[in-house]
Protein backbone atom coordinates (compact mmCIF):
# COMPACT_ATOMS: atom_id res chain seq x y z
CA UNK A 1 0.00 0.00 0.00
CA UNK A 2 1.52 3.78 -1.29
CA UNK A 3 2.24 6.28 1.45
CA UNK A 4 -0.16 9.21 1.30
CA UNK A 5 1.89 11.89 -0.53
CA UNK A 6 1.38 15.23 0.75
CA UNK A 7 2.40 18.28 -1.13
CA UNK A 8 2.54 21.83 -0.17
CA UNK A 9 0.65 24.35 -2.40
CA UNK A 10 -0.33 28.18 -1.69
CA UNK A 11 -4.08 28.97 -2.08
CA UNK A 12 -4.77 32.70 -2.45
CA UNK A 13 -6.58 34.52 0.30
CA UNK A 14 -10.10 36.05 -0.23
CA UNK A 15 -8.96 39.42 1.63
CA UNK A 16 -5.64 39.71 3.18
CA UNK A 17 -5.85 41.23 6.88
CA UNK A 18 -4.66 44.73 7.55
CA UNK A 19 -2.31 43.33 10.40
CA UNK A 20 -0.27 41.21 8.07
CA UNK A 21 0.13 44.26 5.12
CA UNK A 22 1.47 46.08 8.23
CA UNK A 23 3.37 42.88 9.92
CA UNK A 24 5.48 42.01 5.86
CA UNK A 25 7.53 44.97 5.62
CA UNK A 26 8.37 44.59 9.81
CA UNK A 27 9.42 41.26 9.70
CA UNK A 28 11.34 42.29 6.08
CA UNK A 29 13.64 44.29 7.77
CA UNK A 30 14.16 42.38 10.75
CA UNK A 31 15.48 39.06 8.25
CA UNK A 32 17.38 41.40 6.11
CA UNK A 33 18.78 42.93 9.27
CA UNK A 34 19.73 39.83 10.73
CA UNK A 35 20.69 38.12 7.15
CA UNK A 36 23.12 40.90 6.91
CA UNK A 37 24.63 40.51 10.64
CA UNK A 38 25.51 37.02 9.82
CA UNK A 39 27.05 37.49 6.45
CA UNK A 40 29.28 40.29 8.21
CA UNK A 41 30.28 37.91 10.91
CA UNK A 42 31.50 35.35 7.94
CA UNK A 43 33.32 38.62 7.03
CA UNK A 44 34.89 38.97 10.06
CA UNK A 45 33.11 42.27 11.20
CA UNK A 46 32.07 42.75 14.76
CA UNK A 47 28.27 42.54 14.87
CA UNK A 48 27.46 44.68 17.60
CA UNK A 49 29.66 47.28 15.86
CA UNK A 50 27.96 46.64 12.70
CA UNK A 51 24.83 47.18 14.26
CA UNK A 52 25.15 49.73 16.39
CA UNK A 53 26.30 52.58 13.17
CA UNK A 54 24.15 50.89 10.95
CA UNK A 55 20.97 50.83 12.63
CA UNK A 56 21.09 52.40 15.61
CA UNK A 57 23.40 55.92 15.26
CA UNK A 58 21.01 57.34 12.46
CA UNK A 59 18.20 57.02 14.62
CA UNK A 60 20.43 58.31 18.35
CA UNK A 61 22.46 61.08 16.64
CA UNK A 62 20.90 64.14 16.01
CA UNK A 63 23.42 64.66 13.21
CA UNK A 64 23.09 61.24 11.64
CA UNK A 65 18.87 61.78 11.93
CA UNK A 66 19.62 65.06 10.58
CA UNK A 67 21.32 63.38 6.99
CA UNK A 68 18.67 60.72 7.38
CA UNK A 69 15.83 63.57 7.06
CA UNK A 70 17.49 65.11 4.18
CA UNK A 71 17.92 61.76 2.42
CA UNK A 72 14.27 60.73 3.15
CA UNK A 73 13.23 63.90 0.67
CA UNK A 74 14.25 62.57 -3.05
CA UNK A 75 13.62 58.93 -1.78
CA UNK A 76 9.71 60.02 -1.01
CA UNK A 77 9.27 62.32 -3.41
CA UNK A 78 10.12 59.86 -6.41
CA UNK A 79 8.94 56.99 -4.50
CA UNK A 80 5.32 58.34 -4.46
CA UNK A 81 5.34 59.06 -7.73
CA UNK A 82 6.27 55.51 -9.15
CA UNK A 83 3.74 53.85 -6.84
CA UNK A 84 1.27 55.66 -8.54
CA UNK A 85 1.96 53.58 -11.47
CA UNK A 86 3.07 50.50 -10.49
CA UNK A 87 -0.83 50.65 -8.74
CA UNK A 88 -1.91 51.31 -12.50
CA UNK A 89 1.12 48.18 -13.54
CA UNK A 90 2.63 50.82 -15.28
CA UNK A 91 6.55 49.89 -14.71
CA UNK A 92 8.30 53.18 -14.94
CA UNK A 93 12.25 51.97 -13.95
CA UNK A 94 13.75 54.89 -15.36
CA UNK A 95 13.64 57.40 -12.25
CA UNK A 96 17.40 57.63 -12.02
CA UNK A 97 17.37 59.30 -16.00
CA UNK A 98 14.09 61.30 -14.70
CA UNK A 99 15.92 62.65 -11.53
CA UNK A 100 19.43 63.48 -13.50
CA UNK A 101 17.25 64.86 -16.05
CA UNK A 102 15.44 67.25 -13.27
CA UNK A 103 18.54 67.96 -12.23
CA UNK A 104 20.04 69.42 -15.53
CA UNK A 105 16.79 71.82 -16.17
CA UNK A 106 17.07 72.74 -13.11
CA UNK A 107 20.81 74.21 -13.24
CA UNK A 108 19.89 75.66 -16.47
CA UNK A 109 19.31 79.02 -14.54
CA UNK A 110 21.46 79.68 -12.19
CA UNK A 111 24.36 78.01 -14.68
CA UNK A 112 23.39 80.40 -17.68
CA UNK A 113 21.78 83.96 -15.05
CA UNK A 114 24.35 83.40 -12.30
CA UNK A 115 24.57 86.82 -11.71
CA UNK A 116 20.39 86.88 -11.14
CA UNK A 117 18.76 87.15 -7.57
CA UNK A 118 15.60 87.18 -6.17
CA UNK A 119 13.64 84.60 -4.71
CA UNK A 120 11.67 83.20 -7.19
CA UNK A 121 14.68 81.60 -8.55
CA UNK A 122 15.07 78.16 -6.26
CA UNK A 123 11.21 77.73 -6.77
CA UNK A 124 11.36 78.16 -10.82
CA UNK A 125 14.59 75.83 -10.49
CA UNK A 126 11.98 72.98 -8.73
CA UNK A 127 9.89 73.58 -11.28
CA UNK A 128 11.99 73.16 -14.04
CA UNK A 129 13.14 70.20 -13.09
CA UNK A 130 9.74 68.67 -12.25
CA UNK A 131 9.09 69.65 -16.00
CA UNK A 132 12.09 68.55 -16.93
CA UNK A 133 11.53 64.89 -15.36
CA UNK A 134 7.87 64.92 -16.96
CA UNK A 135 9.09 65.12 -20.36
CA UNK A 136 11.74 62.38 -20.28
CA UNK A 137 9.31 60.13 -19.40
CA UNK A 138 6.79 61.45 -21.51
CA UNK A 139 9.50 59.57 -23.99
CA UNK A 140 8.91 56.11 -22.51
CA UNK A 141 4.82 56.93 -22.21
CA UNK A 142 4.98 57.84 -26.28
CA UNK A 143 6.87 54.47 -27.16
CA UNK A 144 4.46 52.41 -24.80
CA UNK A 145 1.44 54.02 -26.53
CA UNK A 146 2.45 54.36 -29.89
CA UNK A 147 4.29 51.34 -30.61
CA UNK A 148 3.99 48.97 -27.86
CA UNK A 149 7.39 49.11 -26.30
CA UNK A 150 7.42 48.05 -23.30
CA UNK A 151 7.64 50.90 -20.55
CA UNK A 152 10.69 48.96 -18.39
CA UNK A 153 13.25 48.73 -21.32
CA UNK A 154 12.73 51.93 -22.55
CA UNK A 155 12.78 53.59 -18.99
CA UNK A 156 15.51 51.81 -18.15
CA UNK A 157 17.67 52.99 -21.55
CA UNK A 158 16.74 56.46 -21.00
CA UNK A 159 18.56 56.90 -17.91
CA UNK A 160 22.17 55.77 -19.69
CA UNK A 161 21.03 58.02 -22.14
CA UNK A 162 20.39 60.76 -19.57
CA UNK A 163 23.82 60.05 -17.40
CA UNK A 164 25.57 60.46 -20.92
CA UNK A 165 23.70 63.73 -21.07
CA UNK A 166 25.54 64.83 -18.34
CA UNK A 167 28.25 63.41 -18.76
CA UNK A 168 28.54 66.42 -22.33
CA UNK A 169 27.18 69.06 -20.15
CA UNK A 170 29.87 68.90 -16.76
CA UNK A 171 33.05 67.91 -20.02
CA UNK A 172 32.09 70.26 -21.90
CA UNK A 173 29.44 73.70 -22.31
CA UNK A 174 28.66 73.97 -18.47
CA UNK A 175 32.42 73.04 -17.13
CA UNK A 176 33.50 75.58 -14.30
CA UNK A 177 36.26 77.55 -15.72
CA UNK A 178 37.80 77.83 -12.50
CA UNK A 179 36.76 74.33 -11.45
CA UNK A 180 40.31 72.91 -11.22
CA UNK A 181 38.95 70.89 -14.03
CA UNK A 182 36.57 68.83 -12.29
CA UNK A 183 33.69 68.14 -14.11
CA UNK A 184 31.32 70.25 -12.67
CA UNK A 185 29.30 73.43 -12.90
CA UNK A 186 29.98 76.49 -11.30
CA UNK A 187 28.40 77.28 -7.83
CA UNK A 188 25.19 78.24 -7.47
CA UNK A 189 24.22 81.68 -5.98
CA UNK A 190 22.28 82.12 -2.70
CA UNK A 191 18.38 82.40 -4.15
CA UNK A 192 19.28 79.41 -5.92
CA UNK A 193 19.41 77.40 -2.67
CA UNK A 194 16.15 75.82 -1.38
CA UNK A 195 15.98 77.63 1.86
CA UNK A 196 16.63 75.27 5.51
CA UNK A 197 14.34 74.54 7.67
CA UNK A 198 16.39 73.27 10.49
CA UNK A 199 19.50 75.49 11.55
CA UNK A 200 22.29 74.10 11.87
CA UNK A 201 21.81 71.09 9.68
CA UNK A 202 21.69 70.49 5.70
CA UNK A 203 17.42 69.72 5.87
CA UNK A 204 15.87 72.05 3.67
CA UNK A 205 12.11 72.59 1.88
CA UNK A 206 12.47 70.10 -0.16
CA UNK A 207 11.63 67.41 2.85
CA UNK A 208 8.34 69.37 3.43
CA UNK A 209 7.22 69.76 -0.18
CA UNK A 210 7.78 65.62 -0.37
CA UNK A 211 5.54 65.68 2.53
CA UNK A 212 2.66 67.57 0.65
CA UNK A 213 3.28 65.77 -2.27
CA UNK A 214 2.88 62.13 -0.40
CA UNK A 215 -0.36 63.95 0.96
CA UNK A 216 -1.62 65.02 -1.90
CA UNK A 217 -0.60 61.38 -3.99
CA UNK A 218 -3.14 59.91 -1.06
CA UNK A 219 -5.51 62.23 -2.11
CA UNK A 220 -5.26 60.98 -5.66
CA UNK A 221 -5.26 57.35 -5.03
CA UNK A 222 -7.83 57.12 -2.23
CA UNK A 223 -10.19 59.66 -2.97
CA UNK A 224 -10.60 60.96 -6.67
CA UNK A 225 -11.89 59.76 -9.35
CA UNK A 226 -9.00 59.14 -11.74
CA UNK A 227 -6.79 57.31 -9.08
CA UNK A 228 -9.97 54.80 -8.78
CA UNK A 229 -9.49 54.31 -12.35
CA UNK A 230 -5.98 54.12 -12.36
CA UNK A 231 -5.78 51.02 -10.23
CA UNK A 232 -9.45 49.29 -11.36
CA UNK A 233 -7.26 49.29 -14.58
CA UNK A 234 -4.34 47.64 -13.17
CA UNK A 235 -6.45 45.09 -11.43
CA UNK A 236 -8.86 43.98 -14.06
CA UNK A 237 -7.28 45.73 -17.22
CA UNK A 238 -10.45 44.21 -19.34
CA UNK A 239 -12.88 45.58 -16.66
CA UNK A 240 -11.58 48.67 -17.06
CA UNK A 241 -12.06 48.56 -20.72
CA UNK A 242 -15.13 47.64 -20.72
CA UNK A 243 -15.93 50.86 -18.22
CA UNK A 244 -14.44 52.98 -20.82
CA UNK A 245 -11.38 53.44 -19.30
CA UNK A 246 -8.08 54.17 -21.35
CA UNK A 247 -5.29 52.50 -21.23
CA UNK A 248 -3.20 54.70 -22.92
CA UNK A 249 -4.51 57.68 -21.30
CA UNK A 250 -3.61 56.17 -17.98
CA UNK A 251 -0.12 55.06 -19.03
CA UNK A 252 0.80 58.74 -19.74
CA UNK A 253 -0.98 60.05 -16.43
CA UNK A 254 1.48 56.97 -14.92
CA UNK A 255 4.53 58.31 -16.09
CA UNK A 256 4.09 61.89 -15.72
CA UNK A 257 3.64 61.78 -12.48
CA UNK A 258 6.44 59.23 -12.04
CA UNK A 259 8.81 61.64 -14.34
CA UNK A 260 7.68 65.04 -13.06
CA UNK A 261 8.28 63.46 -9.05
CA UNK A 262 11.73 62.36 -10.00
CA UNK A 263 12.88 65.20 -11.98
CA UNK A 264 11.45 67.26 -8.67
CA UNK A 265 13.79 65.12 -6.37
CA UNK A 266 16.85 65.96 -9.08
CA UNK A 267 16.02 69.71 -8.89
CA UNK A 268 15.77 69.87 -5.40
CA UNK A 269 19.12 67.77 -4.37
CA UNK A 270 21.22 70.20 -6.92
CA UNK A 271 19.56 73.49 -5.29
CA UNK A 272 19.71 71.88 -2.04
CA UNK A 273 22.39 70.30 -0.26
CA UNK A 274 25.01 70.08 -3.14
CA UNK A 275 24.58 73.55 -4.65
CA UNK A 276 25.85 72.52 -8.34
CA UNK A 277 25.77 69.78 -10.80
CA UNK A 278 27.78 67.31 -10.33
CA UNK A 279 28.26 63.86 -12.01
CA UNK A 280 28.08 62.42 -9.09
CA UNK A 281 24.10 63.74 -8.61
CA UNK A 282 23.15 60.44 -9.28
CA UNK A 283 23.97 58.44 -6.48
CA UNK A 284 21.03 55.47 -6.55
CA UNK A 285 18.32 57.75 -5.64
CA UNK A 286 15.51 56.46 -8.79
CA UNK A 287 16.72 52.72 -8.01
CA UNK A 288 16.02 52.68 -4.15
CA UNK A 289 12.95 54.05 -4.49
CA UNK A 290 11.41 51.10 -6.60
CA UNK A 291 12.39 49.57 -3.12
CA UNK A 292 10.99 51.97 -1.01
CA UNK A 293 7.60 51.97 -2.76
CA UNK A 294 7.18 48.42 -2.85
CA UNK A 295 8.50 48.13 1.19
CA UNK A 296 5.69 51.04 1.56
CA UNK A 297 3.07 48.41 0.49
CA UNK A 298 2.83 50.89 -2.72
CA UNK A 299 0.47 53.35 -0.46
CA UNK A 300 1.53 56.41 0.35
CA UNK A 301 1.48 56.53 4.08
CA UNK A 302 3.61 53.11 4.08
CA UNK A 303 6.15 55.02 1.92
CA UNK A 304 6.37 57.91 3.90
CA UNK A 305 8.03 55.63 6.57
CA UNK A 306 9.76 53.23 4.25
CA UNK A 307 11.65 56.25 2.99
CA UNK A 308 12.88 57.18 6.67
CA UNK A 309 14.39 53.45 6.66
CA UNK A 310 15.86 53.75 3.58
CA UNK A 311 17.88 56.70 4.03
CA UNK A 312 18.69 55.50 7.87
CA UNK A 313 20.01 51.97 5.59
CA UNK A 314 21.75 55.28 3.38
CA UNK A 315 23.56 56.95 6.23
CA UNK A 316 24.26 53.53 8.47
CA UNK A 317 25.73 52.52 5.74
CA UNK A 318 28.27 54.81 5.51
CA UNK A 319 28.70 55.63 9.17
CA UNK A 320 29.68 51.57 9.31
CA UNK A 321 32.24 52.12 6.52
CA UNK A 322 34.38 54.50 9.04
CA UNK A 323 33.31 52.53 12.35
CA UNK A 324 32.77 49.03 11.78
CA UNK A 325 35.10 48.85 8.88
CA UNK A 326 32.49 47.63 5.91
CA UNK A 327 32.78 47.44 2.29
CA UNK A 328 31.31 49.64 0.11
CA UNK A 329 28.86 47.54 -1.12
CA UNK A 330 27.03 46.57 2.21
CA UNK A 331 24.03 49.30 1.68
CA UNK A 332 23.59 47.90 -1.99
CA UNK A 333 23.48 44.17 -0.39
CA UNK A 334 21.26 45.16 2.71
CA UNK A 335 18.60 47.69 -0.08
CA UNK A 336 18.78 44.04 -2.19
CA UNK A 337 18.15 41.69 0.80
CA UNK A 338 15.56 43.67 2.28
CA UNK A 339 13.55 43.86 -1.29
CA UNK A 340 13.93 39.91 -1.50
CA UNK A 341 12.62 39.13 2.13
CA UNK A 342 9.69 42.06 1.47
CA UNK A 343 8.75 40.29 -1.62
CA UNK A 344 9.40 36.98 0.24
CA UNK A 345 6.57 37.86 3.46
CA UNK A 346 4.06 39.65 1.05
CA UNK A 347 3.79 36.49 -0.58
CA UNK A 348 2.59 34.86 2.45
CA UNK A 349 0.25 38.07 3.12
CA UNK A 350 -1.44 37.33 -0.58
CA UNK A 351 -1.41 33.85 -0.13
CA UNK A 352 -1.99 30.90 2.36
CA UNK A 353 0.17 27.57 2.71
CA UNK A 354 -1.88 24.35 2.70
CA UNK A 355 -1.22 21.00 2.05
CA UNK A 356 -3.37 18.57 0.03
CA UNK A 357 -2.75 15.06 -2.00
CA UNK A 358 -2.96 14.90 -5.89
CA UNK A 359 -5.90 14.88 -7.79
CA UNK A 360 -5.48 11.34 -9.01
CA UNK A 361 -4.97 9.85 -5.47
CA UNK A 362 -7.98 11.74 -3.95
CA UNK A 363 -9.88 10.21 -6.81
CA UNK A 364 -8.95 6.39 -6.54
């Protein structure tokens, strides 16, 4: 007589409970955190070291917090604007191109009127890089309408295209004379600065108009109109065809708002804390968010606080290069961990484990 076999199979859940959305990203970053430990103790790092200026000094020092706040505004700001799409399975991966893109427009003024003043500039400089985001992806949106690309190749070729952009700009027209030959643009002037909001630190507007932005992007999704039909066409793409929904209309809504956020966040960080364009703008910004937005359960409240963790991951990570001795590489290993165990526990919040016996045994 055959043993019963017994095989495992998940079984999707009717509803899944408000505790468990809330409980996946939790017990995501406590595995990644403690996946993490353990791979630095292989390395040879202490682990209370490790873990004490990696989690714990962004969160106790006031000057740490300080760079974590600062950090938190591109990472919301673009953040909120892909999960807007990615609700409406609109895949926009090109926020790094849309951010170094809002960046560029953004230095247009000051780089070409350095001599102007007045304090309308840093404002027109945010919104000439939110413009300037908008339109590169307006790029992607055309090719995903018009000829069926598909929105995550051509997003994703865009931003080499837009670093190489750059690139021309700092090595060639827009080089500082006097720049020691650095590729870089000249300094901004003082009304080209986003003004602080915290003395004594590098936190400036930008963190509060990310803020009003996250606000208004639950606004959007929860309570109008076109955010209803936004995600009742990522849902049920034929139901919402059948309502008389476009799907072309809400790809372009998708990544406008995805493109204008991230060229926001580029305009902001070059009128904010770094005060020119740099090549090295770019530092991962439109890359961690896709991480952030997903940790954030892709609604805006739950991003809000997944973008505090992932700039504390940002500045632990390089407080632990100085005190606990790490590689480079550990905040790119701990963002990647902490997306695999988040995508790991949602499963289980979409879906139940049960166990049952093959068809043809339950049959004989």
């Amino acid at each position: 007589m055959n043993a019963t076999r017994i095989r495992p199979m998940l079984v999707k859940r009717d509803r899944p409970s408000l505790s468990l959305k809330i409980l996946a990203p939790l017990l995501a970053l406590v595995a990644a955190t403690l996946i993490n430990l353990l791979l630095h103790v292989f390395m040879g790092k202490d682990p209370v070291a490790v873990f004490h200026a990696m989690i714990l000094e962004p969160f106790i020092s006031f000057p740490s917090f300080s760079e974590v706040l600062l950090k938190t505004g591109p990472l919301l700001l673009i953040a909120e604007g892909l999960a807007i799409g990615y609700r409406a399975k609109v895949f926009n991966i090109g926020a790094e191109g849309q951010f170094i893109i809002g960046a560029i427009f953004a230095s247009a003024l000051p780089v070409w009127y350095p001599m102007a003043t007045g304090q309308w500039i840093w404002p027109t400089m945010l919104l000439a890089g939110a413009v300037g985001g908008a339109l590169w992806a307006a790029i992607t949106a055309f090719w995903r309408v018009r000829l069926s690309a598909n929105e995550i190749l051509v997003s994703l070729m865009l931003s080499l295209v837009a670093a190489q952009v750059l690139n021309y700009l700092l090595l060639g027209p827009w080089k500082d004379p006097n720049g020691f030959n650095f590729p870089q643009s000249v300094m901004f002037q003082y009304d080209a600065m986003v003004p602080l909001i915290i003395p004594g630190t590098r936190v400036n507007a930008s963190l509060l108009i990310a803020l009003a932005l996250a606000l208004a992007a639950y606004v959007f999704m929860q309570k109008s109109f076109m955010g209803y039909k936004l995600e009742v066409g990522g849902l049920a793409p034929r139901a919402a065809g059948y309502a008389g929904f476009s799907e072309g209309r809400a790809i372009w809504i998708s990544l406008l708002i995805g493109g204008f956020a991230a060229g926001l966040a580029g305009a902001a960080e070059v009128a904010g804390p770094i005060g020119q364009l740099q090549r090295s703008i770019s530092t991962g910004y439109g890359y961690a968010a896709i991480i952030v937005a997903y940790l954030g359960g892709l609604h805006p409240i739950g991003i809000i606080f997944s973008s505090v963790v992932m700039a504390a991951i940002y500045i632990g990570g390089d407080n632990a290069l100085v005190s606990a001795d790490l590689p480079i590489a550990a905040v790119r290993v701990f963002q990647g961990s902490l997306l695999l165990a988040y995508l790991m526990a949602v499963t289980f919040v979409r879906y139940r484990l049960a166990f049952a016996r093959p068809v043809s045994e339950v049959a004989a």
